[in-house]
C-alpha atoms as a PDB file:
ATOM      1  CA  UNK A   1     310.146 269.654 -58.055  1.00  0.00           C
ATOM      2  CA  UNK A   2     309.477 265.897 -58.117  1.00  0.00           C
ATOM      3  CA  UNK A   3     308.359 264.113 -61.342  1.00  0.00           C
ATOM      4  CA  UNK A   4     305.298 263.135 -59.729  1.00  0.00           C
ATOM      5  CA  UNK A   5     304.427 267.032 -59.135  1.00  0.00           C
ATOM      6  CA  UNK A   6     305.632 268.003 -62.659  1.00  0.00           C
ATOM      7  CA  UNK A   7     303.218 264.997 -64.469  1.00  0.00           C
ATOM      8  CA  UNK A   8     300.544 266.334 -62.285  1.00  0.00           C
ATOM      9  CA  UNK A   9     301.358 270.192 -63.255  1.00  0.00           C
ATOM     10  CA  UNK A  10     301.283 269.328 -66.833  1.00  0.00           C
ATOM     11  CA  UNK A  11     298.402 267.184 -67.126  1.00  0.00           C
ATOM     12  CA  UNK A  12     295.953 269.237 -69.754  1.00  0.00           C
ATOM     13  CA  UNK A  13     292.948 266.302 -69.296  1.00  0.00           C
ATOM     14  CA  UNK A  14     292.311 268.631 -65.698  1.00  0.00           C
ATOM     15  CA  UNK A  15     289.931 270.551 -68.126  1.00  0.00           C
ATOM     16  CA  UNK A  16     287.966 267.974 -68.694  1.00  0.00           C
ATOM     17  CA  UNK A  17     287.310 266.097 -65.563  1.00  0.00           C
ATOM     18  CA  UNK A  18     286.843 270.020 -64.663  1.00  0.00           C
ATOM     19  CA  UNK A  19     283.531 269.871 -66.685  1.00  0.00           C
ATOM     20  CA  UNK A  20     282.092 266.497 -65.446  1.00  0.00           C
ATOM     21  CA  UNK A  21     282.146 268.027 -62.091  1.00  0.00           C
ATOM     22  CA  UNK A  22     280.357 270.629 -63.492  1.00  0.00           C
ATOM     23  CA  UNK A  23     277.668 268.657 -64.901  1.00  0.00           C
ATOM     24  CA  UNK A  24     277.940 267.081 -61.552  1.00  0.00           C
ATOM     25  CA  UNK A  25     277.421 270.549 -59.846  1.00  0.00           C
ATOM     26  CA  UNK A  26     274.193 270.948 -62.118  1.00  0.00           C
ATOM     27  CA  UNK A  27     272.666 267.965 -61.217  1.00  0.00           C
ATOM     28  CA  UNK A  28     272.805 268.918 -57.638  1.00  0.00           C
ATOM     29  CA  UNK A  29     271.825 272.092 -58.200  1.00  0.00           C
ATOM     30  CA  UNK A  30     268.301 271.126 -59.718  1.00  0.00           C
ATOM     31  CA  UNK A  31     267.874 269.098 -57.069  1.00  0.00           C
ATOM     32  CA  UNK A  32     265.501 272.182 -55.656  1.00  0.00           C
ATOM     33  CA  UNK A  33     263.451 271.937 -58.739  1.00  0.00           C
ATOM     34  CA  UNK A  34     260.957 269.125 -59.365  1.00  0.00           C
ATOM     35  CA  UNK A  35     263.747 267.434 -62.530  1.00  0.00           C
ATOM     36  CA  UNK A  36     265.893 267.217 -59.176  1.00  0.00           C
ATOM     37  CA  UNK A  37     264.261 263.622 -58.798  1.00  0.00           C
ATOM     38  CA  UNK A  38     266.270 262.523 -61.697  1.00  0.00           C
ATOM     39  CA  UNK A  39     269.213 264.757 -61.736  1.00  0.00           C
ATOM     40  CA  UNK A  40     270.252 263.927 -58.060  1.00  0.00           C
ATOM     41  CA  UNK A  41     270.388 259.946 -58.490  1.00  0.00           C
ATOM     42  CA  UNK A  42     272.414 260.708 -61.361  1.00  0.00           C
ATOM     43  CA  UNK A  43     274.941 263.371 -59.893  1.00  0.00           C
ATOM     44  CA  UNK A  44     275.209 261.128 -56.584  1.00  0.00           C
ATOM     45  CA  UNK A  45     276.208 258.224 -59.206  1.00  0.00           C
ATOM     46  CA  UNK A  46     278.791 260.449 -61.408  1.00  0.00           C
ATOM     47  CA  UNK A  47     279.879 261.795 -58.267  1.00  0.00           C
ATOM     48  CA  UNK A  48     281.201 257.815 -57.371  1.00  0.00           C
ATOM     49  CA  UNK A  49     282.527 257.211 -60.486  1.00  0.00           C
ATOM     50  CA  UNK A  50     284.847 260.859 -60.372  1.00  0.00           C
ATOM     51  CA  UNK A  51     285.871 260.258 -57.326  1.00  0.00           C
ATOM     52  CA  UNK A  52     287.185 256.719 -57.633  1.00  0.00           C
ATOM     53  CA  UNK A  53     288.700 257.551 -61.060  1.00  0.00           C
ATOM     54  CA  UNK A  54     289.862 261.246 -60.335  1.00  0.00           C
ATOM     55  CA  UNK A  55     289.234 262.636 -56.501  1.00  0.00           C
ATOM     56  CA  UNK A  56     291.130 265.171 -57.289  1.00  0.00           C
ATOM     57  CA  UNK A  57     290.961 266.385 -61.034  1.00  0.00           C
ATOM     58  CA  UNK A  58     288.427 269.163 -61.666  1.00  0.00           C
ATOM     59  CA  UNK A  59     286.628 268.613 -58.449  1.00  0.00           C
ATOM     60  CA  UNK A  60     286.132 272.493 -58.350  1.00  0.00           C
ATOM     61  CA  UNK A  61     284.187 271.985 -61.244  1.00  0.00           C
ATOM     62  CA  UNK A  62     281.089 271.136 -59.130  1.00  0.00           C
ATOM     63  CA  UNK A  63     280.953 274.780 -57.728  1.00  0.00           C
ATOM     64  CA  UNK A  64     281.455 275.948 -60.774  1.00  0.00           C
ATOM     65  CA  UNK A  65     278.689 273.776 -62.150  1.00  0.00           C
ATOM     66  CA  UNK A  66     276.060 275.119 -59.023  1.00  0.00           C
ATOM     67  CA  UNK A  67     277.155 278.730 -60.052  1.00  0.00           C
ATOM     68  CA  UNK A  68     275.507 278.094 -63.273  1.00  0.00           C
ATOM     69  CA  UNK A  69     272.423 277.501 -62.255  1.00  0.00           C
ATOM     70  CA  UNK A  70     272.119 280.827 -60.315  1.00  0.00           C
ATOM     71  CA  UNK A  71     273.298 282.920 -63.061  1.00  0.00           C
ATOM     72  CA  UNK A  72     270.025 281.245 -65.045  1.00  0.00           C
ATOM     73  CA  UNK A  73     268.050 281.665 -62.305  1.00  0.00           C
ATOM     74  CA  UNK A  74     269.327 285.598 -62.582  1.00  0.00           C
ATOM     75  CA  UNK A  75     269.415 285.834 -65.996  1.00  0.00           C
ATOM     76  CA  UNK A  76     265.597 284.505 -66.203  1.00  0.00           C
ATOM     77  CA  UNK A  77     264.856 287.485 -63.395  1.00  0.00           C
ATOM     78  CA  UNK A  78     266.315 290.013 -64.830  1.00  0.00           C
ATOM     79  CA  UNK A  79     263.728 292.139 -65.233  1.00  0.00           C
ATOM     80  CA  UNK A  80     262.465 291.772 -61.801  1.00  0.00           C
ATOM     81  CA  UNK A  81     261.923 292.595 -58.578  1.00  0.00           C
ATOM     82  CA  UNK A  82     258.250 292.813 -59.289  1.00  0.00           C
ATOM     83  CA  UNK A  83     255.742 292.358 -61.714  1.00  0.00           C
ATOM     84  CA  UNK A  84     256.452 292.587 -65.616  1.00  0.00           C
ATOM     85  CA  UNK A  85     252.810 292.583 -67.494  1.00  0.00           C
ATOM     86  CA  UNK A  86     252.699 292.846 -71.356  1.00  0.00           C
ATOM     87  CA  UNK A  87     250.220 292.379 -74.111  1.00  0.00           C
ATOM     88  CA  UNK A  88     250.024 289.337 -76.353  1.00  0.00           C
ATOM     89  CA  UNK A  89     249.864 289.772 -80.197  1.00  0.00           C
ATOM     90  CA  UNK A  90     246.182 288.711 -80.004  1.00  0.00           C
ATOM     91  CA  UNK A  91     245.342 291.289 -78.070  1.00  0.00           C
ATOM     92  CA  UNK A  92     245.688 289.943 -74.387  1.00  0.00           C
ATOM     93  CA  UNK A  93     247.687 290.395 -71.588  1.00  0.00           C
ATOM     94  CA  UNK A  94     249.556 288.932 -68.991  1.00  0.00           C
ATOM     95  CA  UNK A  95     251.756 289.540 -66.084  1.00  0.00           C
ATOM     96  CA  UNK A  96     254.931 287.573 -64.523  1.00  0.00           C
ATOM     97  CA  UNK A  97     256.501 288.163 -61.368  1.00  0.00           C
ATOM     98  CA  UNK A  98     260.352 288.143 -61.146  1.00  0.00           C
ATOM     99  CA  UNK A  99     262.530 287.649 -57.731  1.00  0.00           C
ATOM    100  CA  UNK A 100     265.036 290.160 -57.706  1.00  0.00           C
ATOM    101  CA  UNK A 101     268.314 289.156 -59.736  1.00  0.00           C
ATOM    102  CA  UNK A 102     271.152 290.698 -58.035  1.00  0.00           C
ATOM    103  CA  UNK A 103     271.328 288.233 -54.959  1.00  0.00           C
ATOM    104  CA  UNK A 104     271.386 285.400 -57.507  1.00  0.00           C
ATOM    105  CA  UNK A 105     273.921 286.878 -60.025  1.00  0.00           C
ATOM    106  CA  UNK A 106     276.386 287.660 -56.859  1.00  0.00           C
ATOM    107  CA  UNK A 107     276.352 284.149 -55.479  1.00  0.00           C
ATOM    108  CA  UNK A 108     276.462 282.825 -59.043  1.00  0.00           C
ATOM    109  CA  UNK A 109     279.815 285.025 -60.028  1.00  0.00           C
ATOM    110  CA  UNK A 110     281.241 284.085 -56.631  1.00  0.00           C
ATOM    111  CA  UNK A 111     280.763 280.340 -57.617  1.00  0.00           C
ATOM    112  CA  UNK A 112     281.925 280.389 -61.112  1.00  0.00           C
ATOM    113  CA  UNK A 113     284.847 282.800 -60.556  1.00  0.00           C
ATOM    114  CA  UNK A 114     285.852 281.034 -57.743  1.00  0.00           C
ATOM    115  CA  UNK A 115     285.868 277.432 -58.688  1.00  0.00           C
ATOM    116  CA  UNK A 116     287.571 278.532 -62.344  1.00  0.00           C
ATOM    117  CA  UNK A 117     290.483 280.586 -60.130  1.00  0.00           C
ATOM    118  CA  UNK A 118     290.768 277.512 -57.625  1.00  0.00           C
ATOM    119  CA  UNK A 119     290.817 274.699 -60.260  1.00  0.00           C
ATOM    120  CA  UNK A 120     293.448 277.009 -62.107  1.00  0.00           C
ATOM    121  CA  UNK A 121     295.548 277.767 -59.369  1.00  0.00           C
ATOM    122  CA  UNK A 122     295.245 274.090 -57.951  1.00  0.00           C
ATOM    123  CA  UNK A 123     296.538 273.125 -62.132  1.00  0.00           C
ATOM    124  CA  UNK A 124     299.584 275.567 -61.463  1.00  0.00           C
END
């Protein structure tokens, strides 16, 4: 093993630049919701500045980051498919309708587990 390769190996900052790329990832991500106007500009612009600092460091981080946002988005349907109506405490009532969670939790494990596991075994 070079020194080069064991530096690199032992490096424990990979952690962190493992989390801008997440927050990178998350800016992305809302880019299909109407904050995406603002989030976007700013991931494209961290995404610059990682990549000339860092290419490599955490760069799974951004999939982990996306992941995120579809485990919200499943969490938030959870009680869907379907319609979920309910009474207020003043007496009223109101009904919310819910995509169905699974397809969103799947995709968002895939992403999470998969970008932690690569960015770990990439740190081996």
């Amino acid at each position: 093993m070079t020194d080069a390769v064991a530096k690199r190996k032992a490096h424990p900052g990979d952690w962190g630049w493992f989390g801008a790329w997440a927050a990178v990832g998350i800016g992305y991500s809302l880019g299909i919701s109407v904050i995406g106007i603002f989030t976007v500009p700013a991931a494209i612009i961290a995404t610059v500045f990682l990549a000339r600092r860092h290419p490599i460091r955490g760069a799974f981080g951004a999939l982990v980051g996306a992941g995120a946002l579809f485990l919200y988005i499943a969490y938030v349907n959870r009680q869907g498919p379907g319609e979920t109506c309910y009474t207020t405490a003043t007496g009223g009532g109101a009904c919310n309708g819910h995509l169905n969670p699974l397809p969103w939790l799947v995709v968002g494990l895939i992403c999470v587990v998969g970008g932690i596991a690569a960015h770990a075994r990439q740190n081996r």
